[in-house]
PDB file of N, CA and C in Angstrom:
ATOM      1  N   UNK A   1      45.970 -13.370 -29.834  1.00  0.00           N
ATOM      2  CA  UNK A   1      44.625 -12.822 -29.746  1.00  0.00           C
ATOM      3  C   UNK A   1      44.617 -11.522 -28.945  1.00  0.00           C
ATOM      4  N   UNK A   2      45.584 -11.442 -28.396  1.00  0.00           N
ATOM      5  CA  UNK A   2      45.428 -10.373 -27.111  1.00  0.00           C
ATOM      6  C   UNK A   2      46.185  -9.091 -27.868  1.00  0.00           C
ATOM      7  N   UNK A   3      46.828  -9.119 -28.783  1.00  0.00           N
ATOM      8  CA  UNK A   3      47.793  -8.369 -29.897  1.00  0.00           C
ATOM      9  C   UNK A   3      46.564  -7.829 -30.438  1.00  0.00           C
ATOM     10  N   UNK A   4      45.846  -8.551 -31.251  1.00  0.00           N
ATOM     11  CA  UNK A   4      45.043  -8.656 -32.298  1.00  0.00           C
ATOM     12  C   UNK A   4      43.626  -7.550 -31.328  1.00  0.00           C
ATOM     13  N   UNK A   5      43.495  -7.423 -30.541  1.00  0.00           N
ATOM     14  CA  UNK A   5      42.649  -6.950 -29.589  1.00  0.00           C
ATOM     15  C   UNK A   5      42.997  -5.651 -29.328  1.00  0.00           C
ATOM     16  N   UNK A   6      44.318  -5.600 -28.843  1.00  0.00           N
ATOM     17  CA  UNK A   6      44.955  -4.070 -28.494  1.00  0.00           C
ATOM     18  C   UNK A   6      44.885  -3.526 -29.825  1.00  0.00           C
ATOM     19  N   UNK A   7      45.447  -3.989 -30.599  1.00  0.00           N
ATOM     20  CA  UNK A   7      45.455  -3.004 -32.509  1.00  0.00           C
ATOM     21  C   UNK A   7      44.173  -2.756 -32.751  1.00  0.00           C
ATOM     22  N   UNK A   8      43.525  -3.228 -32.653  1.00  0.00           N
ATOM     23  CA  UNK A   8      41.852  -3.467 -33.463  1.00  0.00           C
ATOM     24  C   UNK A   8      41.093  -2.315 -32.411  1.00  0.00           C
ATOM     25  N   UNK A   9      40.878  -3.012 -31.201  1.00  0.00           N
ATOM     26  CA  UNK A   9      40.159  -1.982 -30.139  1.00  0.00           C
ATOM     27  C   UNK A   9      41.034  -0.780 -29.149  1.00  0.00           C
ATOM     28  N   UNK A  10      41.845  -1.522 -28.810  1.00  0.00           N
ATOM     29  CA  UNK A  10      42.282  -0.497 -27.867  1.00  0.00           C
ATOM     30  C   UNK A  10      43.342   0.643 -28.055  1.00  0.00           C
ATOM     31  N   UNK A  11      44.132   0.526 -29.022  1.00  0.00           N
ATOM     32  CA  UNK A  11      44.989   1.718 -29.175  1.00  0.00           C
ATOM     33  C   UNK A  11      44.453   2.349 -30.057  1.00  0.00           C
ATOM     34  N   UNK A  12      43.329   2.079 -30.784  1.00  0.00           N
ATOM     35  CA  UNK A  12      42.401   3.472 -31.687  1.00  0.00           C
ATOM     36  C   UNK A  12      41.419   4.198 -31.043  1.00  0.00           C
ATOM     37  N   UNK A  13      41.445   4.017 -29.366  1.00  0.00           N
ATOM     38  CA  UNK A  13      40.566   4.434 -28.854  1.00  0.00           C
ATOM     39  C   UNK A  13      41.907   5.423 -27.542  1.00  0.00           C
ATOM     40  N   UNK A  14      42.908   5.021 -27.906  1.00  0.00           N
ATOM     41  CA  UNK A  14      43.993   5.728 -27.017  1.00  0.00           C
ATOM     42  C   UNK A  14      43.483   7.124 -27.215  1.00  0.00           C
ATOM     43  N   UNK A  15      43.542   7.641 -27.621  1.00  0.00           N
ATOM     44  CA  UNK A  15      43.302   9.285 -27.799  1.00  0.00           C
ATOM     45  C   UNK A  15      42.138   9.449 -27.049  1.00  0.00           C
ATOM     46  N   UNK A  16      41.198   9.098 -27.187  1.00  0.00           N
ATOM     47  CA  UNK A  16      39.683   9.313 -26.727  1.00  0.00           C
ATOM     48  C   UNK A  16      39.912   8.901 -24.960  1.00  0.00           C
ATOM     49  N   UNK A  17      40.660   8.290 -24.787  1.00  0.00           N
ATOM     50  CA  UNK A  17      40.909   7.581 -23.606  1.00  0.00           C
ATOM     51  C   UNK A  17      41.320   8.820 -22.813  1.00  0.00           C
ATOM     52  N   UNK A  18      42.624   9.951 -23.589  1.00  0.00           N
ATOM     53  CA  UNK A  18      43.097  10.599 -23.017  1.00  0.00           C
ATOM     54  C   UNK A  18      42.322  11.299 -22.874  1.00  0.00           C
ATOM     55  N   UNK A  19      41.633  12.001 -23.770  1.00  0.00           N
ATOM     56  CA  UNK A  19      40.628  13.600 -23.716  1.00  0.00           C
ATOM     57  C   UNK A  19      39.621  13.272 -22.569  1.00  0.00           C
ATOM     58  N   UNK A  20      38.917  12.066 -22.283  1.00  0.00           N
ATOM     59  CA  UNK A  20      38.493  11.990 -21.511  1.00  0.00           C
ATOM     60  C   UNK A  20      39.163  12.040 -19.953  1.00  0.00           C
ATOM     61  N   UNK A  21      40.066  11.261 -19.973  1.00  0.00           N
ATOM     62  CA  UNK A  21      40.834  11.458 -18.564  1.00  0.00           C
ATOM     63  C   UNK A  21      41.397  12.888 -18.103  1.00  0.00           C
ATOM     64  N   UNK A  22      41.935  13.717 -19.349  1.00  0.00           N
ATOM     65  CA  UNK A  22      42.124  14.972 -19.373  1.00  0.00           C
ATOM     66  C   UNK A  22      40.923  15.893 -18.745  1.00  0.00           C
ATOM     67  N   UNK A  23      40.298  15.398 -19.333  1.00  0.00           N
ATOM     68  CA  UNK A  23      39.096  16.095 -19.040  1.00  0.00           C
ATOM     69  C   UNK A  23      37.816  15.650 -17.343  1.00  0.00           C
ATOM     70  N   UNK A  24      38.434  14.335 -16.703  1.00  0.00           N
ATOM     71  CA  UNK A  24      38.035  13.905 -15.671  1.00  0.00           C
ATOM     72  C   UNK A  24      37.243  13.028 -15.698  1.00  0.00           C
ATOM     73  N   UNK A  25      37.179  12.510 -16.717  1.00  0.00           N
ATOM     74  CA  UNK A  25      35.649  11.542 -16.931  1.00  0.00           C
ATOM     75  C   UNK A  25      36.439  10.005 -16.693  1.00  0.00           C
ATOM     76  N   UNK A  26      35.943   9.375 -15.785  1.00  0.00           N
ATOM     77  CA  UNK A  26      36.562   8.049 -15.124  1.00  0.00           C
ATOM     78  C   UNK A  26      35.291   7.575 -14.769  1.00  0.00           C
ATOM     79  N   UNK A  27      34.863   6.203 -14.795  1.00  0.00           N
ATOM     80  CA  UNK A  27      35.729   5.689 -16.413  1.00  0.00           C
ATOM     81  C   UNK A  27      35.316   6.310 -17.418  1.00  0.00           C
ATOM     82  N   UNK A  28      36.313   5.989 -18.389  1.00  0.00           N
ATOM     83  CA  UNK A  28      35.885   6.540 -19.960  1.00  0.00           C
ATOM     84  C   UNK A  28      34.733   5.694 -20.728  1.00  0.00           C
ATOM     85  N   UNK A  29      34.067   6.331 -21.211  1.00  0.00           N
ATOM     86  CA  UNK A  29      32.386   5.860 -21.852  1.00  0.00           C
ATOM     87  C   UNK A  29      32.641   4.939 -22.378  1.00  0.00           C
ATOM     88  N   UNK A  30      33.616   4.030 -23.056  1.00  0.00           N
ATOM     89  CA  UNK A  30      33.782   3.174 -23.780  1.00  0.00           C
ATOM     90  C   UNK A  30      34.021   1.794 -23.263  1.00  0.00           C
ATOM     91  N   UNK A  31      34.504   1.959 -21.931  1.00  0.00           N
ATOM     92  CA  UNK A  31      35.110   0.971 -21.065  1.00  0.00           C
ATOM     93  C   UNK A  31      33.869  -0.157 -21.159  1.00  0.00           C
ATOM     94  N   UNK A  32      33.142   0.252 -20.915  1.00  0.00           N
ATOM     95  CA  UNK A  32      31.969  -1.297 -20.463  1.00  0.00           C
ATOM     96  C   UNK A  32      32.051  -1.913 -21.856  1.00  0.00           C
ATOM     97  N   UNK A  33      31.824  -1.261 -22.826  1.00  0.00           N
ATOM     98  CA  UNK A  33      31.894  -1.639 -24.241  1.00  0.00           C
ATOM     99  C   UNK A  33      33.243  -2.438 -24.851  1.00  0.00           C
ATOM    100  N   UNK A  34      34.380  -2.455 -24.746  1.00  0.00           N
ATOM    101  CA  UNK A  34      35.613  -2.777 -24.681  1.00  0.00           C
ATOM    102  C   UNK A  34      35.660  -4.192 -23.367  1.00  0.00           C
ATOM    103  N   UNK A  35      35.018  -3.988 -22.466  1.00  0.00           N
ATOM    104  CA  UNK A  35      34.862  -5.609 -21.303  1.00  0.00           C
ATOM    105  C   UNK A  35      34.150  -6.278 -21.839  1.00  0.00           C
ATOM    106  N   UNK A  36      32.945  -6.210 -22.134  1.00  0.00           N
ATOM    107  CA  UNK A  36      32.188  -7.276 -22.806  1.00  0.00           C
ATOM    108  C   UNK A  36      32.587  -7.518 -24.215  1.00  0.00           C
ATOM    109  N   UNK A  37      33.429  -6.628 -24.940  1.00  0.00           N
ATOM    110  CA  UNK A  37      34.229  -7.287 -26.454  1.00  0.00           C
ATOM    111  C   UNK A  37      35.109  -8.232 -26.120  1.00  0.00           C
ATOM    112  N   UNK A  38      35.908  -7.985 -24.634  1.00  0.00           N
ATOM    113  CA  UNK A  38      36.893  -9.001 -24.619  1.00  0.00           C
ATOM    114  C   UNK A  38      36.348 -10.136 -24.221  1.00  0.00           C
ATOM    115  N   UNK A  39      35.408 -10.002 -22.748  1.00  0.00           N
ATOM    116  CA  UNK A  39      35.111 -11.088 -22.477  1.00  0.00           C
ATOM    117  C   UNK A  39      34.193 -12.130 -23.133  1.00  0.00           C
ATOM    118  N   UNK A  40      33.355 -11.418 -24.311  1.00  0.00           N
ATOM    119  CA  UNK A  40      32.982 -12.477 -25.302  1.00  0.00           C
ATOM    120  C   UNK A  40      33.976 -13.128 -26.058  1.00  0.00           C
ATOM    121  N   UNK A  41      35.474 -12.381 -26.356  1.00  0.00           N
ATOM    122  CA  UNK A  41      36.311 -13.224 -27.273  1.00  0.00           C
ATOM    123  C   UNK A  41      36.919 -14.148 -26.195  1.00  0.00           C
ATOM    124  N   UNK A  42      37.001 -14.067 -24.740  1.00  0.00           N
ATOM    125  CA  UNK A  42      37.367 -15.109 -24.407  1.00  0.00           C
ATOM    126  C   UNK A  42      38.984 -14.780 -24.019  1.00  0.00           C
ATOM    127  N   UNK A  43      38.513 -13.216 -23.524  1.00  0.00           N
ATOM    128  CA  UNK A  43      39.936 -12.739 -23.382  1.00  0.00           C
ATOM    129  C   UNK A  43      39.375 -11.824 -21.921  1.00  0.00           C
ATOM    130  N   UNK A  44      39.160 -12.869 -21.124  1.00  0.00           N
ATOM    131  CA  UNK A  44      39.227 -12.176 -19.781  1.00  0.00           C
ATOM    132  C   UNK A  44      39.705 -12.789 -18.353  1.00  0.00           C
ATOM    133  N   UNK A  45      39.660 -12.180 -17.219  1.00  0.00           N
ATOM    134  CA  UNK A  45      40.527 -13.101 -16.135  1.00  0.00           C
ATOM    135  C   UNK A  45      41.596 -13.719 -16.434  1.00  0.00           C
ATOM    136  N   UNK A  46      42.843 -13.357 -17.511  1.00  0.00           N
ATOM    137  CA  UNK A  46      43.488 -14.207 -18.103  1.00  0.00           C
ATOM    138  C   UNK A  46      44.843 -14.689 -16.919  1.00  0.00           C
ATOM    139  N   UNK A  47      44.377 -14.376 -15.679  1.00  0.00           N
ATOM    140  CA  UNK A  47      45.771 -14.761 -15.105  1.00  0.00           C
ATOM    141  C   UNK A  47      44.763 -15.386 -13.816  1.00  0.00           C
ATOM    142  N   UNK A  48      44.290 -16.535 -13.626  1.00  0.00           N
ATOM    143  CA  UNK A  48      43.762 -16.733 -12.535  1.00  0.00           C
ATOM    144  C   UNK A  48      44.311 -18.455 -12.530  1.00  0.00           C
ATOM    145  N   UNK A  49      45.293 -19.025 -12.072  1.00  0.00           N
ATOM    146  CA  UNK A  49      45.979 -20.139 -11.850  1.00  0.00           C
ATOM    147  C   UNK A  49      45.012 -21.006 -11.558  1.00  0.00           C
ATOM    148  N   UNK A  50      44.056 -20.592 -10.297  1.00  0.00           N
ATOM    149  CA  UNK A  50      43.154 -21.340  -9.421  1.00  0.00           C
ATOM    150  C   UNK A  50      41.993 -21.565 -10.118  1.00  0.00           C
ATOM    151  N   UNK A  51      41.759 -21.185 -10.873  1.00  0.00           N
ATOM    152  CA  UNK A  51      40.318 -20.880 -11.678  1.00  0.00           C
ATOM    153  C   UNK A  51      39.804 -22.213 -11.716  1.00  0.00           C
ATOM    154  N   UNK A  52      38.270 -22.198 -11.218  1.00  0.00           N
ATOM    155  CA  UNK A  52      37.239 -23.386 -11.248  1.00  0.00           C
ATOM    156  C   UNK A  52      36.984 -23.409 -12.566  1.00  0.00           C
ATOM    157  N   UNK A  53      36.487 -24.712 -13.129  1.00  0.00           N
ATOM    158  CA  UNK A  53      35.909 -25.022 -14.003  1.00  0.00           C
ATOM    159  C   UNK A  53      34.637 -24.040 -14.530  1.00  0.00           C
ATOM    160  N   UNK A  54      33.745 -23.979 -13.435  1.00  0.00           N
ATOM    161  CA  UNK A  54      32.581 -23.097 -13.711  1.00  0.00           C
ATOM    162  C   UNK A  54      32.740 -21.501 -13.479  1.00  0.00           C
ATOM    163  N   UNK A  55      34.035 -21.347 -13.793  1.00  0.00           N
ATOM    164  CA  UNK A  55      33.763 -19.505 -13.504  1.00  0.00           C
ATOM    165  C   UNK A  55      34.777 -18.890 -14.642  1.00  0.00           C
ATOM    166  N   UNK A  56      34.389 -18.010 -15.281  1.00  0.00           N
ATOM    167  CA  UNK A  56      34.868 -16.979 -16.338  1.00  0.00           C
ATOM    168  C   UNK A  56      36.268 -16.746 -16.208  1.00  0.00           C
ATOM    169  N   UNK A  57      37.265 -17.275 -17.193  1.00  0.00           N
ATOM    170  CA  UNK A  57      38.454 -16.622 -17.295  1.00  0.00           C
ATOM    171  C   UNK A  57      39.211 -17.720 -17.374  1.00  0.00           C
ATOM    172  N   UNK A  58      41.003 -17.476 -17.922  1.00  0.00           N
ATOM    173  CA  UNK A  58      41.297 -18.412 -18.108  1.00  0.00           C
ATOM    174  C   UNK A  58      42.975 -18.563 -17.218  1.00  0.00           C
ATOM    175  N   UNK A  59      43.071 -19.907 -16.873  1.00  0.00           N
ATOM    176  CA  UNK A  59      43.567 -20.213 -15.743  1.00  0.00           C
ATOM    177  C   UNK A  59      44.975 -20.437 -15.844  1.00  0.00           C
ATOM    178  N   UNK A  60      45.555 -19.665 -16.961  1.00  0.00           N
ATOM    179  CA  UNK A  60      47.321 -19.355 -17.166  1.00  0.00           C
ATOM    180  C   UNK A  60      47.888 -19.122 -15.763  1.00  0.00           C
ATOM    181  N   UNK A  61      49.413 -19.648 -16.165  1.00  0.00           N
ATOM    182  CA  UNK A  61      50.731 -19.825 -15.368  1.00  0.00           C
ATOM    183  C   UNK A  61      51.242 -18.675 -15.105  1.00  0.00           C
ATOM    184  N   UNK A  62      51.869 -17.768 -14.242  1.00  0.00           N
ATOM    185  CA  UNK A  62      53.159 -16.653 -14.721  1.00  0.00           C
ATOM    186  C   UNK A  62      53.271 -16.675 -15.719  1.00  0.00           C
ATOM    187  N   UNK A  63      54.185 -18.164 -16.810  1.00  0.00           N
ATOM    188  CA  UNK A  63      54.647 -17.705 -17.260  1.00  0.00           C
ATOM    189  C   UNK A  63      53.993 -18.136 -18.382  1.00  0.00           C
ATOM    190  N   UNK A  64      52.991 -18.319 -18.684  1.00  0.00           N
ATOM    191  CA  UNK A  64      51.867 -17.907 -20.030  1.00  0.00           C
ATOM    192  C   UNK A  64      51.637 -16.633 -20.036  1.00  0.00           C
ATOM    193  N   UNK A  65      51.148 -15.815 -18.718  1.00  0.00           N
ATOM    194  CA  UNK A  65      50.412 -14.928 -18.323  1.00  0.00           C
ATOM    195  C   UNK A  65      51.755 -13.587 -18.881  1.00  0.00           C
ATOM    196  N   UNK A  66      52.705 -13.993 -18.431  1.00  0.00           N
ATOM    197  CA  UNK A  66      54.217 -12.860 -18.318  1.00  0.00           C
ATOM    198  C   UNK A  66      53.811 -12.107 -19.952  1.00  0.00           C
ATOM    199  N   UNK A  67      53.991 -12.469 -20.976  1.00  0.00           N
ATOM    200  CA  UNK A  67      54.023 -11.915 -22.589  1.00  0.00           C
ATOM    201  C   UNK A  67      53.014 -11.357 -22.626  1.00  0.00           C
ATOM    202  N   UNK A  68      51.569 -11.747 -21.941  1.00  0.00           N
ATOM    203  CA  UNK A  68      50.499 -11.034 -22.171  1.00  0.00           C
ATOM    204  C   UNK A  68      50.481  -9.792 -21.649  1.00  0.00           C
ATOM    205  N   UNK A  69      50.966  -9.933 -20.565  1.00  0.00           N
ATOM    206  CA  UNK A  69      51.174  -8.224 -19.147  1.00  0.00           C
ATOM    207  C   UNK A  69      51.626  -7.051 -19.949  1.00  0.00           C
ATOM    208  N   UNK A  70      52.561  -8.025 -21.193  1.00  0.00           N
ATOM    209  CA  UNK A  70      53.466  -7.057 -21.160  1.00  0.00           C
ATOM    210  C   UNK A  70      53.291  -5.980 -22.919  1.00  0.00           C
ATOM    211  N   UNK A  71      52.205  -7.308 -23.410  1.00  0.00           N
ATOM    212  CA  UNK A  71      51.393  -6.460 -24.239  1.00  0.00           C
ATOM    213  C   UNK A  71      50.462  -5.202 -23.817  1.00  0.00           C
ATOM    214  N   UNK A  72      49.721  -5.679 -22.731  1.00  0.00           N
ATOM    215  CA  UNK A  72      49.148  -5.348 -22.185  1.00  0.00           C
ATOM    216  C   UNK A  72      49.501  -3.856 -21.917  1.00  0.00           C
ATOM    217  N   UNK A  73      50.485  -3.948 -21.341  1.00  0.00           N
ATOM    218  CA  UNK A  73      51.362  -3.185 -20.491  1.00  0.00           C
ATOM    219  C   UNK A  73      51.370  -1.870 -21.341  1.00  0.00           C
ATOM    220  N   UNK A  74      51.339  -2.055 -22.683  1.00  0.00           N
ATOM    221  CA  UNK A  74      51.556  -0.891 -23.449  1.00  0.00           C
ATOM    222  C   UNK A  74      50.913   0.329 -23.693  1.00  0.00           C
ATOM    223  N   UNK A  75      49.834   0.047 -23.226  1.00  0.00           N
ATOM    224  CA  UNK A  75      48.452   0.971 -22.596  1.00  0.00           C
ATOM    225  C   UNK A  75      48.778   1.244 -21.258  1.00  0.00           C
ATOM    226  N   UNK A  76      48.325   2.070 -20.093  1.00  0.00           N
ATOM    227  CA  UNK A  76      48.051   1.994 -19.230  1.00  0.00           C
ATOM    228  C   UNK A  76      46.971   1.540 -18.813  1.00  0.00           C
ATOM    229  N   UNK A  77      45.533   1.847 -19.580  1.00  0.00           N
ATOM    230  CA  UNK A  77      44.397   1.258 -18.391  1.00  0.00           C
ATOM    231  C   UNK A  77      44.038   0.129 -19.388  1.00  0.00           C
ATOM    232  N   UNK A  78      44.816  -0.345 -20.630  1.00  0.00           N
ATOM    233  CA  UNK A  78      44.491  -1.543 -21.152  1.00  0.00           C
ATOM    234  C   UNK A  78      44.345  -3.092 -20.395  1.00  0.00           C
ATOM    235  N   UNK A  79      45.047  -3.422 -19.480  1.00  0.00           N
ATOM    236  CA  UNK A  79      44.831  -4.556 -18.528  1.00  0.00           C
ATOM    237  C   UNK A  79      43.332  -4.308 -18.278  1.00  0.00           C
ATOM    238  N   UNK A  80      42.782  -2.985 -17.980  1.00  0.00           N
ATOM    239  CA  UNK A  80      41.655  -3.160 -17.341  1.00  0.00           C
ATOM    240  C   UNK A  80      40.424  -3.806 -17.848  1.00  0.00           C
ATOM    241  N   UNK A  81      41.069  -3.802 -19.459  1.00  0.00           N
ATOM    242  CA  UNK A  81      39.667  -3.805 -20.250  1.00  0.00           C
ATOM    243  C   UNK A  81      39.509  -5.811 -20.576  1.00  0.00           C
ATOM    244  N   UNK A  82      40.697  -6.221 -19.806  1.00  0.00           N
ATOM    245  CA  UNK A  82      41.042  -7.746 -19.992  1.00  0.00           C
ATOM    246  C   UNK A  82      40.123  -8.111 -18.205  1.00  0.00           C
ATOM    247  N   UNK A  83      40.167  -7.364 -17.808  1.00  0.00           N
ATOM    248  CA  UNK A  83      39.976  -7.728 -15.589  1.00  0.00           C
ATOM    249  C   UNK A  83      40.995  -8.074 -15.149  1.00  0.00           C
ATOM    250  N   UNK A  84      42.517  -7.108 -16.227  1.00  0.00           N
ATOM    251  CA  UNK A  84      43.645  -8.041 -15.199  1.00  0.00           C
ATOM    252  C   UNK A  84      44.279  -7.012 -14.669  1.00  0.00           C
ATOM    253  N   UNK A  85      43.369  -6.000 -14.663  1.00  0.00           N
ATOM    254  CA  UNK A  85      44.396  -4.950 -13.416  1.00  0.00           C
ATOM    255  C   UNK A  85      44.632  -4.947 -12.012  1.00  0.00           C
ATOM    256  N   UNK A  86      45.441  -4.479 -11.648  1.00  0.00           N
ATOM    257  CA  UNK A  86      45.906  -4.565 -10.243  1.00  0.00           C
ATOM    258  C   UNK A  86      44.469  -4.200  -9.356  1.00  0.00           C
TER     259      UNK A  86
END
């Protein structure tokens, strides 16, 4: 799902990502739009071990979490658009 997310939303918006950062605009206009796509699919907080029952996100291991990072990873501010950036 998290594959299926980066192809679809986030690397067709790579370019736009740059001109904006090029250009100084942080965040880029799209960002809020891209958090609430993920976090309605149910693709957010994806690394929170501790995670309560009643709070948003889902409560993967390292090493569930490890393959996703590293999709992830392939973007730079793509983690962000999951809430799993540093």
């Amino acid at each position: 799902r998290v594959r299926a997310f980066m192809d679809e939303h986030i690397v067709p918006r790579h370019a736009q990502w740059l001109d904006e950062a090029h250009a100084g605009h942080f965040p880029a206009s799209f960002m809020e739009e891209l958090k609430a796509k993920a976090k309605s699919e149910g693709l957010w907080n994806l690394f929170l071990p501790h995670l309560k029952n009643d709070e948003p996100g889902t409560a993967l291991t390292n090493l569930e979490y490890a393959p996703l990072a590293e999709i992830m990873g392939r973007i730079s501010w793509a983690p962000e658009v999951f809430n799993c950036n540093a």
